[in-house]
PDB file of N, CA and C in Angstrom:
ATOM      1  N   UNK A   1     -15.767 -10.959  -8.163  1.00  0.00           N
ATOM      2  CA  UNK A   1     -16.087 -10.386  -6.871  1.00  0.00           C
ATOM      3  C   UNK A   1     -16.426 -11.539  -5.925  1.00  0.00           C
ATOM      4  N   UNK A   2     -16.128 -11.278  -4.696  1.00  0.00           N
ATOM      5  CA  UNK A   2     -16.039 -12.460  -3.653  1.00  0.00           C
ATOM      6  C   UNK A   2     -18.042 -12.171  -3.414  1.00  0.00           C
ATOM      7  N   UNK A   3     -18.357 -13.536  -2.963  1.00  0.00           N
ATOM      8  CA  UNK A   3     -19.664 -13.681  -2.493  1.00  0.00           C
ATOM      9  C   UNK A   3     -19.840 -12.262  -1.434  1.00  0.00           C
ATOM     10  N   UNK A   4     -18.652 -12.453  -0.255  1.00  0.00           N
ATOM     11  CA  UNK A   4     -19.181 -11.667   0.644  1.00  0.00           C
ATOM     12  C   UNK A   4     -19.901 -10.063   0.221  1.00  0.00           C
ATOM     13  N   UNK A   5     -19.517  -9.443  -1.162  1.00  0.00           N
ATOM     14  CA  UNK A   5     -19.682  -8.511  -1.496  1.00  0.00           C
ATOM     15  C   UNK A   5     -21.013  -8.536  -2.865  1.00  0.00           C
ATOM     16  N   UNK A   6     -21.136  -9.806  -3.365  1.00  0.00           N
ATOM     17  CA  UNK A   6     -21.978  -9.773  -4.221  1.00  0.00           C
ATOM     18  C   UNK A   6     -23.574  -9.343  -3.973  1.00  0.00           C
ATOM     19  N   UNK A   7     -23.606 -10.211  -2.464  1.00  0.00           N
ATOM     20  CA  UNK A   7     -25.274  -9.750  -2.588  1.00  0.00           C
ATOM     21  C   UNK A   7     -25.636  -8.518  -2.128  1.00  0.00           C
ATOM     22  N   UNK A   8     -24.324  -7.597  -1.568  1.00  0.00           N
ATOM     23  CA  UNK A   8     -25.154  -6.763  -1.019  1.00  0.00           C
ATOM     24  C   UNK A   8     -25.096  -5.754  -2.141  1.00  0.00           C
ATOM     25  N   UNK A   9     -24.048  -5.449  -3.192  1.00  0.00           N
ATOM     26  CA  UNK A   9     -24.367  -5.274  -4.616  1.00  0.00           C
ATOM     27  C   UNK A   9     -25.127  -5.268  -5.133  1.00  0.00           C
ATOM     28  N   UNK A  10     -25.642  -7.074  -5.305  1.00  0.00           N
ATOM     29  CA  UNK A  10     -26.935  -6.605  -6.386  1.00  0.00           C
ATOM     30  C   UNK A  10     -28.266  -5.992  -5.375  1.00  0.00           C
ATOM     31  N   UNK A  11     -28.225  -5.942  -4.308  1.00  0.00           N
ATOM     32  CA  UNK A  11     -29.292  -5.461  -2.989  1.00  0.00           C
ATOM     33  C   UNK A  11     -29.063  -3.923  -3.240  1.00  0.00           C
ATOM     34  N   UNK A  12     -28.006  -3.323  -3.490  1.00  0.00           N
ATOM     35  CA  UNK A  12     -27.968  -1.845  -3.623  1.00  0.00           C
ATOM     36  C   UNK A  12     -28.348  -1.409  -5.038  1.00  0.00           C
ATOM     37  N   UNK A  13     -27.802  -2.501  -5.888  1.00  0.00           N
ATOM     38  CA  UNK A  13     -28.314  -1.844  -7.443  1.00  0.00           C
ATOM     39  C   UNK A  13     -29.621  -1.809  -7.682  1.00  0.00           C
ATOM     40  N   UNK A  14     -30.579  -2.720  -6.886  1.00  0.00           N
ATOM     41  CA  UNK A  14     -31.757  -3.150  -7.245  1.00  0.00           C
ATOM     42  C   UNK A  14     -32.580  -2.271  -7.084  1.00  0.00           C
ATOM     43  N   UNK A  15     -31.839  -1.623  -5.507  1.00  0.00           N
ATOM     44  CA  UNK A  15     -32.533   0.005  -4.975  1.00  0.00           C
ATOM     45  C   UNK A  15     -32.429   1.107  -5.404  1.00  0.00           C
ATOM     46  N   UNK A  16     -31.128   1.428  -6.542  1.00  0.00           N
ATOM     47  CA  UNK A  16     -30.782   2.029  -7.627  1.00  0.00           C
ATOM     48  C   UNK A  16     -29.557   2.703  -6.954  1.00  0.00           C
ATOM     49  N   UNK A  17     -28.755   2.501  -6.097  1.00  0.00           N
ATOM     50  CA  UNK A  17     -27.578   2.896  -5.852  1.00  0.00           C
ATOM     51  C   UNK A  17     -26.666   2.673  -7.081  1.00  0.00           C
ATOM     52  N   UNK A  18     -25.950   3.437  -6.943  1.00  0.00           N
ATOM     53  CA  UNK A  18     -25.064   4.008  -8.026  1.00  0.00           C
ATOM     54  C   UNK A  18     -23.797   3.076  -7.512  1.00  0.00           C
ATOM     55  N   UNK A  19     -23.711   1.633  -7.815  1.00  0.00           N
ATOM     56  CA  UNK A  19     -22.655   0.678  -7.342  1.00  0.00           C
ATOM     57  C   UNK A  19     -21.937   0.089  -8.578  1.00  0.00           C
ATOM     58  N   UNK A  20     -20.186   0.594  -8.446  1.00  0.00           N
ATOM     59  CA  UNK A  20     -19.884  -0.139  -9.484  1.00  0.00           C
ATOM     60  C   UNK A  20     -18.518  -1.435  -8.883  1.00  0.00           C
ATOM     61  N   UNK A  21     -18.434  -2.180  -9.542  1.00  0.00           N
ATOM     62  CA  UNK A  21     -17.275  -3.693  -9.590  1.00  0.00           C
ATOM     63  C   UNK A  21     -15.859  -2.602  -9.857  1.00  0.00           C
ATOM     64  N   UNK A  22     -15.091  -2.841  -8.751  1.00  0.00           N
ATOM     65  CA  UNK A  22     -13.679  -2.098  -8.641  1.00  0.00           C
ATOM     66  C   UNK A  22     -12.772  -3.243  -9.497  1.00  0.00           C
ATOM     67  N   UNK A  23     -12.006  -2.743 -10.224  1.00  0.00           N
ATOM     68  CA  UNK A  23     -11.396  -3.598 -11.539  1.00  0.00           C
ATOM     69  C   UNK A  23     -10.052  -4.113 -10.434  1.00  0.00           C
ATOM     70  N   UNK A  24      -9.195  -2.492 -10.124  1.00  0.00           N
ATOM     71  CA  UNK A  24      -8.117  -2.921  -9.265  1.00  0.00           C
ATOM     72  C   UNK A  24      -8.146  -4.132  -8.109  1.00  0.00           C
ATOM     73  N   UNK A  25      -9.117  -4.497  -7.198  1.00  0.00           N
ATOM     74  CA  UNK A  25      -9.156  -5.457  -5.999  1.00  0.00           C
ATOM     75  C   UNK A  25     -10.451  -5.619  -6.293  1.00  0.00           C
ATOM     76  N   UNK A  26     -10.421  -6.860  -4.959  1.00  0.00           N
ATOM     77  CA  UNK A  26     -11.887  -7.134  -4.799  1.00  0.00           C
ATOM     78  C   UNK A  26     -12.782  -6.350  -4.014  1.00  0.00           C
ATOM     79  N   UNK A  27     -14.042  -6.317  -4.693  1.00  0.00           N
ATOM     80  CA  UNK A  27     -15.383  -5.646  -3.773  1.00  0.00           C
ATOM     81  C   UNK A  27     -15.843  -4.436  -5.218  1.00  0.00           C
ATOM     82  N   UNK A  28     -16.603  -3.356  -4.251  1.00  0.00           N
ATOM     83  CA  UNK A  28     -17.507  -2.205  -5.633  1.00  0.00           C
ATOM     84  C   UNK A  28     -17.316  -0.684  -4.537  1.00  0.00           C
ATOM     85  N   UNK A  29     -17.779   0.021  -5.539  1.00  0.00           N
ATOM     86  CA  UNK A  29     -17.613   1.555  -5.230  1.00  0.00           C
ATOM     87  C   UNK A  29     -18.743   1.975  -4.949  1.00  0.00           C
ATOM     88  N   UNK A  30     -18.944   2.802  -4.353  1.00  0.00           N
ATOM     89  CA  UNK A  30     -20.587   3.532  -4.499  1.00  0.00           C
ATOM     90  C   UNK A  30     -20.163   4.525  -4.849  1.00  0.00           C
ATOM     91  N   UNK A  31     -20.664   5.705  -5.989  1.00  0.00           N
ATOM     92  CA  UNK A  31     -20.331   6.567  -6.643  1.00  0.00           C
ATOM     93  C   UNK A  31     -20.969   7.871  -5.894  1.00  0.00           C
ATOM     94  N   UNK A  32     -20.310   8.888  -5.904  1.00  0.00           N
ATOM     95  CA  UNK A  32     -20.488   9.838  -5.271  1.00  0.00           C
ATOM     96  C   UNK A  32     -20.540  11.087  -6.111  1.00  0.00           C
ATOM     97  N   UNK A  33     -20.235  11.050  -7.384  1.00  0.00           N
ATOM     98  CA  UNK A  33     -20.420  11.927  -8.738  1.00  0.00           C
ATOM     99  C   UNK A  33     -22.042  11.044  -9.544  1.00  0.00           C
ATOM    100  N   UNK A  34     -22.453  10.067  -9.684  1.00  0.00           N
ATOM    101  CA  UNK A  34     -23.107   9.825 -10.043  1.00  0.00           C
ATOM    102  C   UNK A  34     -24.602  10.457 -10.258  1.00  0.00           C
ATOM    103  N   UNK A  35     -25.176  10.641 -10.982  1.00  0.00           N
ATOM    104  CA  UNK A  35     -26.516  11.830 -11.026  1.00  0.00           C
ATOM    105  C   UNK A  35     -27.751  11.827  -9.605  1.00  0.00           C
ATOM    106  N   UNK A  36     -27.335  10.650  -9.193  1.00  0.00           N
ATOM    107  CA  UNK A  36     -29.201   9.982  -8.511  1.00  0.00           C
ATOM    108  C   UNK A  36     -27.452   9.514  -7.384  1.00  0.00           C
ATOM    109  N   UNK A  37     -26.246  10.080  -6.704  1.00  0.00           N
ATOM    110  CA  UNK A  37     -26.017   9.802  -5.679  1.00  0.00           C
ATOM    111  C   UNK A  37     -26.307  10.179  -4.629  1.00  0.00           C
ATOM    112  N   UNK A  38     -26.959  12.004  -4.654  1.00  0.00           N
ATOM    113  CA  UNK A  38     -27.257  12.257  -3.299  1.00  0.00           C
ATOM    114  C   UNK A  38     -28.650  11.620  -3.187  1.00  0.00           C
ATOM    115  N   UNK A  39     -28.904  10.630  -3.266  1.00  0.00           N
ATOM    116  CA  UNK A  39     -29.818  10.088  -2.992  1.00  0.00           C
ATOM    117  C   UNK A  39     -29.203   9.217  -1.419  1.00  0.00           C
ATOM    118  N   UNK A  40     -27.919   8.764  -1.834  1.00  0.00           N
ATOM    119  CA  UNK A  40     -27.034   7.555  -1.223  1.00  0.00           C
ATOM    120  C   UNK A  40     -25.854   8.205  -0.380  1.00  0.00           C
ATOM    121  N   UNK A  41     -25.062   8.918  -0.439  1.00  0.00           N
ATOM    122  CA  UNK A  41     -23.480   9.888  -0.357  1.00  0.00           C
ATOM    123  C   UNK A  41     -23.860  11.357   0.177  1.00  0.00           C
ATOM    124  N   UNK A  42     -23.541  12.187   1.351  1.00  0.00           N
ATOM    125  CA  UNK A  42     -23.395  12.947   0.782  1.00  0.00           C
ATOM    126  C   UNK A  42     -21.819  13.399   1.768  1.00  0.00           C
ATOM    127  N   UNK A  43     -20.574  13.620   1.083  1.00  0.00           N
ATOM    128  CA  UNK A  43     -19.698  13.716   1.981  1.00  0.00           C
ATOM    129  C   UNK A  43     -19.615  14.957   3.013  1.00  0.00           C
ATOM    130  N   UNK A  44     -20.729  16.538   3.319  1.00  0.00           N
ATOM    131  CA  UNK A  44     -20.454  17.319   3.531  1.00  0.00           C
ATOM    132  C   UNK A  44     -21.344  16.778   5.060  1.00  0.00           C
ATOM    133  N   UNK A  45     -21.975  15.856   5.385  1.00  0.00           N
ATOM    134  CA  UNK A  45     -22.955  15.563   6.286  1.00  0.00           C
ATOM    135  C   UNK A  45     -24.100  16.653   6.275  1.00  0.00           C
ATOM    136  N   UNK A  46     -24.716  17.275   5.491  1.00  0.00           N
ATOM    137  CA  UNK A  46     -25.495  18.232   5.734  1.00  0.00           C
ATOM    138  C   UNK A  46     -26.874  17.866   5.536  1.00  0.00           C
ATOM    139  N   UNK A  47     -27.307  16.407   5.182  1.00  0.00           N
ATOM    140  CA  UNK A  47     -28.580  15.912   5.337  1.00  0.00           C
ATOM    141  C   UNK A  47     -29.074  15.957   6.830  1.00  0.00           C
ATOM    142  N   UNK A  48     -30.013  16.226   7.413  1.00  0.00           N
ATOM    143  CA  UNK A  48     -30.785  16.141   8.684  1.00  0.00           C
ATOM    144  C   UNK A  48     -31.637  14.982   8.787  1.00  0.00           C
ATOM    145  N   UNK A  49     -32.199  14.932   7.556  1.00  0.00           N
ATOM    146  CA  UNK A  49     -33.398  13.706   7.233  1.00  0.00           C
ATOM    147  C   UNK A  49     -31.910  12.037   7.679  1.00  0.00           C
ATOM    148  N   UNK A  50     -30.563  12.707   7.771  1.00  0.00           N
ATOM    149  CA  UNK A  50     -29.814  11.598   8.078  1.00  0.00           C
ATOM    150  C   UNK A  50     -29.243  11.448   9.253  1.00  0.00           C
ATOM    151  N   UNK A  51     -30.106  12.077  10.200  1.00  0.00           N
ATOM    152  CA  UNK A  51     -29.509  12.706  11.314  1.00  0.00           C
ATOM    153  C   UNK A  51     -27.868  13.210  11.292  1.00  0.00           C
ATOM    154  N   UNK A  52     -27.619  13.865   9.975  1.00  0.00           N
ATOM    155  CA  UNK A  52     -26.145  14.454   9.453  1.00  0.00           C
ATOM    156  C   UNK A  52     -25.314  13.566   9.616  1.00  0.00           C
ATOM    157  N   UNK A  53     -25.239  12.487   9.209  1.00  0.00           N
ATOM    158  CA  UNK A  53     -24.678  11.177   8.940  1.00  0.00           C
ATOM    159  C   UNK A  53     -23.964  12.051   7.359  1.00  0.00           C
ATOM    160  N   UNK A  54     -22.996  10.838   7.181  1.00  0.00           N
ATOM    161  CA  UNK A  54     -22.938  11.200   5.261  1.00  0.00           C
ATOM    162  C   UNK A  54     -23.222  10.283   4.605  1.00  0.00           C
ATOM    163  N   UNK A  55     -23.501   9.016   5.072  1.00  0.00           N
ATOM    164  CA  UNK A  55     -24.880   8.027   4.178  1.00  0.00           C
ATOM    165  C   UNK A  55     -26.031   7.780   4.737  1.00  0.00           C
ATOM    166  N   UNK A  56     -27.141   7.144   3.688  1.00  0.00           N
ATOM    167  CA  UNK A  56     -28.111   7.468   3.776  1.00  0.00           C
ATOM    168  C   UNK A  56     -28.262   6.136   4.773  1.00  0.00           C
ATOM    169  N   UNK A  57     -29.015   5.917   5.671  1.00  0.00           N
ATOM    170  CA  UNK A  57     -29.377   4.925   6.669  1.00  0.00           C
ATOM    171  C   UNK A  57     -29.441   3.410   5.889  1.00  0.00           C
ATOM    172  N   UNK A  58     -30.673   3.344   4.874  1.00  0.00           N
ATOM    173  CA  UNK A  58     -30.388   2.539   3.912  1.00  0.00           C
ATOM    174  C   UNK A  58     -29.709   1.889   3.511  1.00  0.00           C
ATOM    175  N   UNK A  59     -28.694   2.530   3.104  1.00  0.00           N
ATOM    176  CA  UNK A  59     -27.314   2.076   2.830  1.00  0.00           C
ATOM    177  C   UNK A  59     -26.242   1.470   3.783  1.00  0.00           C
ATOM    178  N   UNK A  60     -26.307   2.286   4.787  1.00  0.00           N
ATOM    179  CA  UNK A  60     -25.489   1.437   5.833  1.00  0.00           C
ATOM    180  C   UNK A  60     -25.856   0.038   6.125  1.00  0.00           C
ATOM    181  N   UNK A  61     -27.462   0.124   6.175  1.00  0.00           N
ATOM    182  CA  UNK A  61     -28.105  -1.098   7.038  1.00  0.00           C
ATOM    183  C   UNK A  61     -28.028  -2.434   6.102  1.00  0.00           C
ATOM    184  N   UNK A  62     -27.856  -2.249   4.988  1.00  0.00           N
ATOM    185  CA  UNK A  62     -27.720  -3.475   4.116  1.00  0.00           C
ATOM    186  C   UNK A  62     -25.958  -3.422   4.095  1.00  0.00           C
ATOM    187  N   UNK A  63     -25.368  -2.699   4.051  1.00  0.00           N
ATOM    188  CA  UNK A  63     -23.945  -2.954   3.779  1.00  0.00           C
ATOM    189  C   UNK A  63     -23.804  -4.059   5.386  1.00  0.00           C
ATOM    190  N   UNK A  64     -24.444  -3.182   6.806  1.00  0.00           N
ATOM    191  CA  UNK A  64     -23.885  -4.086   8.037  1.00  0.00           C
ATOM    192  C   UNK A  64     -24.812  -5.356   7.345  1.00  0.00           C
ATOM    193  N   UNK A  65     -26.121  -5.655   7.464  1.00  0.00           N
ATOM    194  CA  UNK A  65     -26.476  -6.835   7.273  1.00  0.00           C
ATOM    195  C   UNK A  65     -25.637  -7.428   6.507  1.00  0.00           C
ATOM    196  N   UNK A  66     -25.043  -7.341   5.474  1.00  0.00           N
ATOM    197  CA  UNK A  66     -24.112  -8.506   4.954  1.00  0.00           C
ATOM    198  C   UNK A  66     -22.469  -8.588   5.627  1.00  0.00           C
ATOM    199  N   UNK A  67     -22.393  -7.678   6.491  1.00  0.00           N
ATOM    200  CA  UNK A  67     -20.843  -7.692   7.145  1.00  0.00           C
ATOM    201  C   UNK A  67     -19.820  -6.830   6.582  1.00  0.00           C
ATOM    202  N   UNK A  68     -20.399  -5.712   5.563  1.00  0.00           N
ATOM    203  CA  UNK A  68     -19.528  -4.929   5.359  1.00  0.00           C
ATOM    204  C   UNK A  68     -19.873  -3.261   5.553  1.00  0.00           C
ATOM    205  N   UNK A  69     -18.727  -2.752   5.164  1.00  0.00           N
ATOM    206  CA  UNK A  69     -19.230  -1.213   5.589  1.00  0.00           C
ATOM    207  C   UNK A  69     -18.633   0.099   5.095  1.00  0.00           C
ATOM    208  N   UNK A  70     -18.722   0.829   4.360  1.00  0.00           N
ATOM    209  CA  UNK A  70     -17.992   1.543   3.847  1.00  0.00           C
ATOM    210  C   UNK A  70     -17.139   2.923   4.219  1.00  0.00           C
ATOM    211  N   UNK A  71     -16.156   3.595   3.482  1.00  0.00           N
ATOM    212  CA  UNK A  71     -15.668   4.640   3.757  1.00  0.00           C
ATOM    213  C   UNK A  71     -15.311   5.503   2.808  1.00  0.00           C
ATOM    214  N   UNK A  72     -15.176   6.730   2.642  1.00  0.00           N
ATOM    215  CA  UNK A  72     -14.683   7.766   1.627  1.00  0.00           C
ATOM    216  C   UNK A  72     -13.489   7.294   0.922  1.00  0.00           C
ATOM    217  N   UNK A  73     -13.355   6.690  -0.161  1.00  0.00           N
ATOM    218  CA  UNK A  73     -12.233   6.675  -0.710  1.00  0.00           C
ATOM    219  C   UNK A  73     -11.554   8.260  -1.220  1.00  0.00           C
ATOM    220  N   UNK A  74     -12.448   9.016  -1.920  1.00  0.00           N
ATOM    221  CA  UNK A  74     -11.959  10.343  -2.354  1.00  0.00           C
ATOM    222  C   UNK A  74     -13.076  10.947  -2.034  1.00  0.00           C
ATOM    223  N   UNK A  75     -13.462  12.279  -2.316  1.00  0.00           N
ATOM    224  CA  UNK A  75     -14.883  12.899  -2.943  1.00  0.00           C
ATOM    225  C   UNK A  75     -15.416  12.407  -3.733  1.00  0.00           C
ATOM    226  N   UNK A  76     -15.208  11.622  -5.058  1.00  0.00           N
ATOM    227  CA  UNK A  76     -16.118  10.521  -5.758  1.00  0.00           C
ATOM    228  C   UNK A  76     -16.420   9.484  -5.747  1.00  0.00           C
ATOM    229  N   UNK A  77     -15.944   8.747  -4.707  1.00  0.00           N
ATOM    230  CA  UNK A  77     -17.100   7.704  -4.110  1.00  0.00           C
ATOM    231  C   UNK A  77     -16.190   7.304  -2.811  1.00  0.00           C
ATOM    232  N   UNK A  78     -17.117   6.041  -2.590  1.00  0.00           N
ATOM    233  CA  UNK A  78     -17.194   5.214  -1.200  1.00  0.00           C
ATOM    234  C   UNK A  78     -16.597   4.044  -1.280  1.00  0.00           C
ATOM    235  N   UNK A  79     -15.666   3.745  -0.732  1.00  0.00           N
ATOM    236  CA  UNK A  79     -14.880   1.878  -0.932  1.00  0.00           C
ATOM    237  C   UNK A  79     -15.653   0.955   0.074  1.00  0.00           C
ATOM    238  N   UNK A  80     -16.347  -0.180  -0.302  1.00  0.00           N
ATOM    239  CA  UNK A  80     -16.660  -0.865   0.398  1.00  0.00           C
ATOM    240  C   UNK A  80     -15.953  -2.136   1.078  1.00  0.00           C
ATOM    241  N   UNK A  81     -16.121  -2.253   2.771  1.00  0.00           N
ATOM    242  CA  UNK A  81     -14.938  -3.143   3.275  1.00  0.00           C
ATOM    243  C   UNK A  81     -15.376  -4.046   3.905  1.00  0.00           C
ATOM    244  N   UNK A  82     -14.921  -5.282   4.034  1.00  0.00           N
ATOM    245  CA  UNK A  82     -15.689  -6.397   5.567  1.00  0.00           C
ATOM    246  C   UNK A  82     -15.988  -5.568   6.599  1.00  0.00           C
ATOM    247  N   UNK A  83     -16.758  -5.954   7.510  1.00  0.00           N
ATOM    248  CA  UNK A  83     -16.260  -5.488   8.368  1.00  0.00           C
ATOM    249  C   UNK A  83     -15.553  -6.150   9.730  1.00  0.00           C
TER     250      UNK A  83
END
């Protein structure tokens, strides 16, 4: 995995995001089936506490602090990208 994606990785795992190392390319997934994801995901926007965002603030703000940012790959997770 390229630096640009490492720290904010281990910065999300540490917080217990459900982040895994994508085998196909470079960068990680955030899991959206994972047990403890609606903590992180939720694709229907129906959190309020997120001002109905579909991630959790958290999450965005460390993905921009390191320059990247994610998007729905399917309903089971999130692809993370430069930005």
């Amino acid at each position: 995995m390229k630096r640009i994606y490492i720290k904010a990785f281990n910065e999300l795992k540490k917080l217990g995001c459900p982040v895994f190392e994508r085998s196909d390319r470079d960068g990680f997934l955030i899991s959206a089936e994972h047990p403890d994801s609606w903590k992180w995901a939720d694709m229907y926007a129906a959190r309020t506490d997120w001002q109905y965002e579909n991630t959790n603030p958290v999450l965005d703000k460390v993905l921009h602090k390191h320059g990247l940012f994610c998007e729905w790959e399917n309903g089971g997770c999130l692809i993370v990208h430069p930005a």
